[in-house]
N, C-alpha and C. Protein backbone atom coordinates (compact mmCIF):
# COMPACT_ATOMS: atom_id res chain seq x y z
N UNK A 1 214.99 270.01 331.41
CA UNK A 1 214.64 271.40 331.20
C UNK A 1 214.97 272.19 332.47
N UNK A 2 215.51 273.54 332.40
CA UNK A 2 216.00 274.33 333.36
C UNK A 2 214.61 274.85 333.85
N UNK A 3 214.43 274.81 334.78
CA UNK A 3 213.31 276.07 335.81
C UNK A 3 213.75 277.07 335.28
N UNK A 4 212.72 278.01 334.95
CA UNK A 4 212.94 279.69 334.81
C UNK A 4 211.07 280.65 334.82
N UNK A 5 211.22 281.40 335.20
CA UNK A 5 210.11 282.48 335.78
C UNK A 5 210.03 283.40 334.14
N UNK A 6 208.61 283.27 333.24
CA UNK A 6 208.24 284.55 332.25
C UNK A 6 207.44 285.12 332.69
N UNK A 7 207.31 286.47 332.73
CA UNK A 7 206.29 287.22 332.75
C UNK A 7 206.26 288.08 331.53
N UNK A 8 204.97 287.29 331.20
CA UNK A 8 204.54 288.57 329.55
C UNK A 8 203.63 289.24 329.89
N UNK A 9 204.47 290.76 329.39
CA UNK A 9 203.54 292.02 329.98
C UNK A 9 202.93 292.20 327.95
N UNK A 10 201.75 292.58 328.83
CA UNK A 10 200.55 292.89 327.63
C UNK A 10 200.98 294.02 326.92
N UNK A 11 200.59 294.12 325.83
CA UNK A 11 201.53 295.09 324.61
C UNK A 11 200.35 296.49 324.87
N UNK A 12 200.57 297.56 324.14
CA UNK A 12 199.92 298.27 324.13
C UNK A 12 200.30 299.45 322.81
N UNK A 13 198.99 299.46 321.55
CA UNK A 13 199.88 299.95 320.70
C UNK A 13 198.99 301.37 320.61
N UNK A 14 199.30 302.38 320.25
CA UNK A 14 198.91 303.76 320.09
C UNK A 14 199.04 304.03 318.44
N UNK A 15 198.19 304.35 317.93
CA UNK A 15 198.24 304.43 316.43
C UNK A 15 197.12 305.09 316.05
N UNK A 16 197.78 305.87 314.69
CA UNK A 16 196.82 306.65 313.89
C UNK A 16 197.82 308.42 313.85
N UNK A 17 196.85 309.03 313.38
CA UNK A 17 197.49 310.40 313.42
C UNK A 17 197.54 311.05 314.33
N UNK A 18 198.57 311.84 314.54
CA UNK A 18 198.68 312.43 315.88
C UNK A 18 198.69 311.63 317.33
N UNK A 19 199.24 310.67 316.99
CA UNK A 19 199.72 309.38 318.29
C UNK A 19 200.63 309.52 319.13
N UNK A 20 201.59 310.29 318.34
CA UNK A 20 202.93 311.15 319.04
C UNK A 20 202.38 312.10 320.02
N UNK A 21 201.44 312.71 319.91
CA UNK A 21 200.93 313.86 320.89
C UNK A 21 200.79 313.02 322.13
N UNK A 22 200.14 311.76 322.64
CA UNK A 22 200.16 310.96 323.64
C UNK A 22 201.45 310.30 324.17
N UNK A 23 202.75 310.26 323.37
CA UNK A 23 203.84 309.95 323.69
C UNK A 23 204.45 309.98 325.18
N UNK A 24 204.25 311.40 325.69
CA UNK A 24 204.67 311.82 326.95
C UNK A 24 203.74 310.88 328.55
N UNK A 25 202.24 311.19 327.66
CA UNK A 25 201.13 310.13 328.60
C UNK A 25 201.86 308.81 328.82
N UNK A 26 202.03 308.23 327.55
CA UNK A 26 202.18 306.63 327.59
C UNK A 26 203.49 306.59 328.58
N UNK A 27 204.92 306.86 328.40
CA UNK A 27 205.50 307.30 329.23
C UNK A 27 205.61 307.21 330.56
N UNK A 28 204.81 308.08 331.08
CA UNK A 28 204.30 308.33 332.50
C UNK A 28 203.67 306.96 332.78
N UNK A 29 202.63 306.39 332.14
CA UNK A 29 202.09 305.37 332.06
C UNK A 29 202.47 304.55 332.75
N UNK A 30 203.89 303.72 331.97
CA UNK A 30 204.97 303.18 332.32
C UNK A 30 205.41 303.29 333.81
N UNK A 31 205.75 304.45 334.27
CA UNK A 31 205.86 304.66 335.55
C UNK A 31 207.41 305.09 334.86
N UNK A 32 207.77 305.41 333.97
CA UNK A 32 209.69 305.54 333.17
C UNK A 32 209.16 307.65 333.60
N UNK A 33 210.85 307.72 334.03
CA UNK A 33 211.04 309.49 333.59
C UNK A 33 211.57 309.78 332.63
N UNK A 34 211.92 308.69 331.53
CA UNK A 34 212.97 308.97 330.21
C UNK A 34 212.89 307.73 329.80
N UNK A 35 213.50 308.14 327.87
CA UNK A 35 213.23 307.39 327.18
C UNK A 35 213.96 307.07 326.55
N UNK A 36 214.41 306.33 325.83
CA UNK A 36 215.27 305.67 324.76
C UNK A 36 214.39 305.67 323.79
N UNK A 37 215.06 306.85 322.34
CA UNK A 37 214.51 306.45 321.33
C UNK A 37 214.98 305.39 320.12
N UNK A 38 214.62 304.62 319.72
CA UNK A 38 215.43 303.02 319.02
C UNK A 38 214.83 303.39 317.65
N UNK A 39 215.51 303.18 316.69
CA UNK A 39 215.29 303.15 315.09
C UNK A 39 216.31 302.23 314.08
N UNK A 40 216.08 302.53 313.59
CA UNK A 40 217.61 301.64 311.91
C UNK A 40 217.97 302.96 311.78
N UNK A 41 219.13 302.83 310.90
CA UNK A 41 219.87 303.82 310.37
C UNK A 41 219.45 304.52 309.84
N UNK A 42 218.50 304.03 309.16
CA UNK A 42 217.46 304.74 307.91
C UNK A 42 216.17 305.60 308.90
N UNK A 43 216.00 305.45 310.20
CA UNK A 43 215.49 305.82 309.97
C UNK A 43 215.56 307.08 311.40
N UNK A 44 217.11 307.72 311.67
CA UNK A 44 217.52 308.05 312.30
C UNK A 44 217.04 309.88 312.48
N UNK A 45 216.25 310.41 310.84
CA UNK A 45 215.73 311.77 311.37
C UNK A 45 214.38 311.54 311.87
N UNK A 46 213.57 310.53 312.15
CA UNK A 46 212.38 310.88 312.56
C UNK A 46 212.55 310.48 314.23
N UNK A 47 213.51 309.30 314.29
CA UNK A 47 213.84 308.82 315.53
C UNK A 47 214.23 310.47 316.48
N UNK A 48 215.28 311.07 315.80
CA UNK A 48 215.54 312.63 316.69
C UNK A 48 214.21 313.30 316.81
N UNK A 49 213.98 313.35 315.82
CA UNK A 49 212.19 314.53 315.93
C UNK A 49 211.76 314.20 317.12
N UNK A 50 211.83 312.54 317.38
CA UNK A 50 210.69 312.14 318.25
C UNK A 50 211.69 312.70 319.94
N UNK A 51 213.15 311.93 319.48
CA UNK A 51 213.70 312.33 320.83
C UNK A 51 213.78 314.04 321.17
N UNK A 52 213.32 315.24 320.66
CA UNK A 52 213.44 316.80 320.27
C UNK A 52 211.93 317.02 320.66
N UNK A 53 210.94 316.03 320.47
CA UNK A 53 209.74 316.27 321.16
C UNK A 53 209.98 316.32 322.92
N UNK A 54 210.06 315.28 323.09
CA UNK A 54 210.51 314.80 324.28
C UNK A 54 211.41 315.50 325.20
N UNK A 55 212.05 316.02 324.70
CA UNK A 55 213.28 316.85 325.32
C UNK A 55 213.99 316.24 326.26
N UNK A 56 213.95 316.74 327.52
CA UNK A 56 214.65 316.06 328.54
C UNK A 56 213.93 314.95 328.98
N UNK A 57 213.06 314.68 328.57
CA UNK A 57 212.67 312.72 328.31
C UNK A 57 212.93 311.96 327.51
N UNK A 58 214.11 312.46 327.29
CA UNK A 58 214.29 311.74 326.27
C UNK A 58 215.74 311.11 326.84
N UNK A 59 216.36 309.94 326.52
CA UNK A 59 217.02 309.69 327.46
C UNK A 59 218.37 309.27 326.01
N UNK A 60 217.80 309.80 324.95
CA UNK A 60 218.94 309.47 323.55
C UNK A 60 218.30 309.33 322.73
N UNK A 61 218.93 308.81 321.40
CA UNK A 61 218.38 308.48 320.25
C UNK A 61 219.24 307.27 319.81
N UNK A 62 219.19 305.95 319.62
CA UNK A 62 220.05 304.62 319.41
C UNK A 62 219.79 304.50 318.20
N UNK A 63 220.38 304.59 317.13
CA UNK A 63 219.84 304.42 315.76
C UNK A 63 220.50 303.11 315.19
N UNK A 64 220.68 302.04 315.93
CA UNK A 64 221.13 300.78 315.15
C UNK A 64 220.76 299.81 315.36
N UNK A 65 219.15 299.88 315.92
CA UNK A 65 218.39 299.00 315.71
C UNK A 65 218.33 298.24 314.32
N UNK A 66 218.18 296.79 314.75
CA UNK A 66 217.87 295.90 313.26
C UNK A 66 217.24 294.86 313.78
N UNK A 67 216.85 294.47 312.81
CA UNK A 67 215.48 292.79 313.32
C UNK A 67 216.70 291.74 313.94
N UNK A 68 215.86 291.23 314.89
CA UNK A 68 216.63 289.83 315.15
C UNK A 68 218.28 290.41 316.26
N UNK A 69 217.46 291.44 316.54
CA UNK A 69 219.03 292.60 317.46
C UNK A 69 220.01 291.43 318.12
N UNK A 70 221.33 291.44 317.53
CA UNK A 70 222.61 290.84 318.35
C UNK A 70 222.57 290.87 319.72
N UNK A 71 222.95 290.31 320.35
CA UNK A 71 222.90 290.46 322.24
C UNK A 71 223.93 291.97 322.58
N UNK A 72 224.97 291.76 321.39
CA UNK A 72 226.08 293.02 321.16
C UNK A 72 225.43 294.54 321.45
N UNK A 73 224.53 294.14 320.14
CA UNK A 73 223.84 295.77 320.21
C UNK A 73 222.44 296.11 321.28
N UNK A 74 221.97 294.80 321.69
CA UNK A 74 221.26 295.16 322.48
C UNK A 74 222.01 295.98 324.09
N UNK A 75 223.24 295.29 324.06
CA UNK A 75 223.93 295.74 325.07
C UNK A 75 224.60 297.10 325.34
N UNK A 76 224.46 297.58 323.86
CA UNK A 76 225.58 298.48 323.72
C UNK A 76 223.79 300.21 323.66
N UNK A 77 222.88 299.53 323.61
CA UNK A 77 222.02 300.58 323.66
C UNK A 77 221.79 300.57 325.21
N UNK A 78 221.34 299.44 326.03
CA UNK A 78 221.38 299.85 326.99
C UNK A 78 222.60 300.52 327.92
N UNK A 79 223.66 300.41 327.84
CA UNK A 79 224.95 301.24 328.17
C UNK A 79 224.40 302.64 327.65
N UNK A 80 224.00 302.94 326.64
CA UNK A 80 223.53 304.29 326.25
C UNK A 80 222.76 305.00 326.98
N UNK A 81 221.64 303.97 327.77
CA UNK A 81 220.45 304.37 327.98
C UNK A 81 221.12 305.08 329.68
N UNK A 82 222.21 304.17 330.26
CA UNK A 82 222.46 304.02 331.41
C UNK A 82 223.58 305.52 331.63
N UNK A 83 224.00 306.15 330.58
CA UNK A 83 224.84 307.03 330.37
C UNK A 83 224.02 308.05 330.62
C-alpha cells in the first residue's frame, strides 16, 4: 500500500426556504472571494439565477456536471474556474 495524507473536511448543509439568502455568508465562511456555480444541463437556468445573485462572486456557471464526474470534466471546470 502507497503512504498518502486524507483530510476530510466536515460537510455543512444549508437547507430549507430561503437558504440562498445565506449563500454569500457561507462563502465568506469558506474564506473563497468567488464561486463556481456547478449543475447538469438540465439544470442550467437555476444554476445562472444563483450565479446573477452572486454577481461578481460568482466566478461562472459550469453546467456539465454529472454523477460519478470524469477526471476530463472535472478538469475542464476547474480551467473555468481559473479563467
Amino acid at each position: 500500500m502507497k503512504d498518502f495524507v486524507y483530510n476530510g473536511q466536515p460537510s455543512r448543509v444549508i437547507f430549507g426556504t430561503g437558504a440562498l439568502a445565506h449563500l454569500e455568508r457561507e462563502i465568506d465562511l469558506l474564506g473563497a472571494r468567488r464561486a463556481l456555480v456547478l449543475s447538469t444541463p438540465e439544470q442550467m437556468d437555476q444554476a445562472q439565477s444563483v450565479a446573477d445573485r452572486l454577481g461578481a462572486s460568482a466566478a461562472g456557471v459550469f453546467a456539465r456536471a454529472i454523477m460519478h464526474v470524469p477526471i476530463e470534466t472535472a478538469r475542464e471546470a476547474a480551467m473555468r474556474r481559473a479563467a
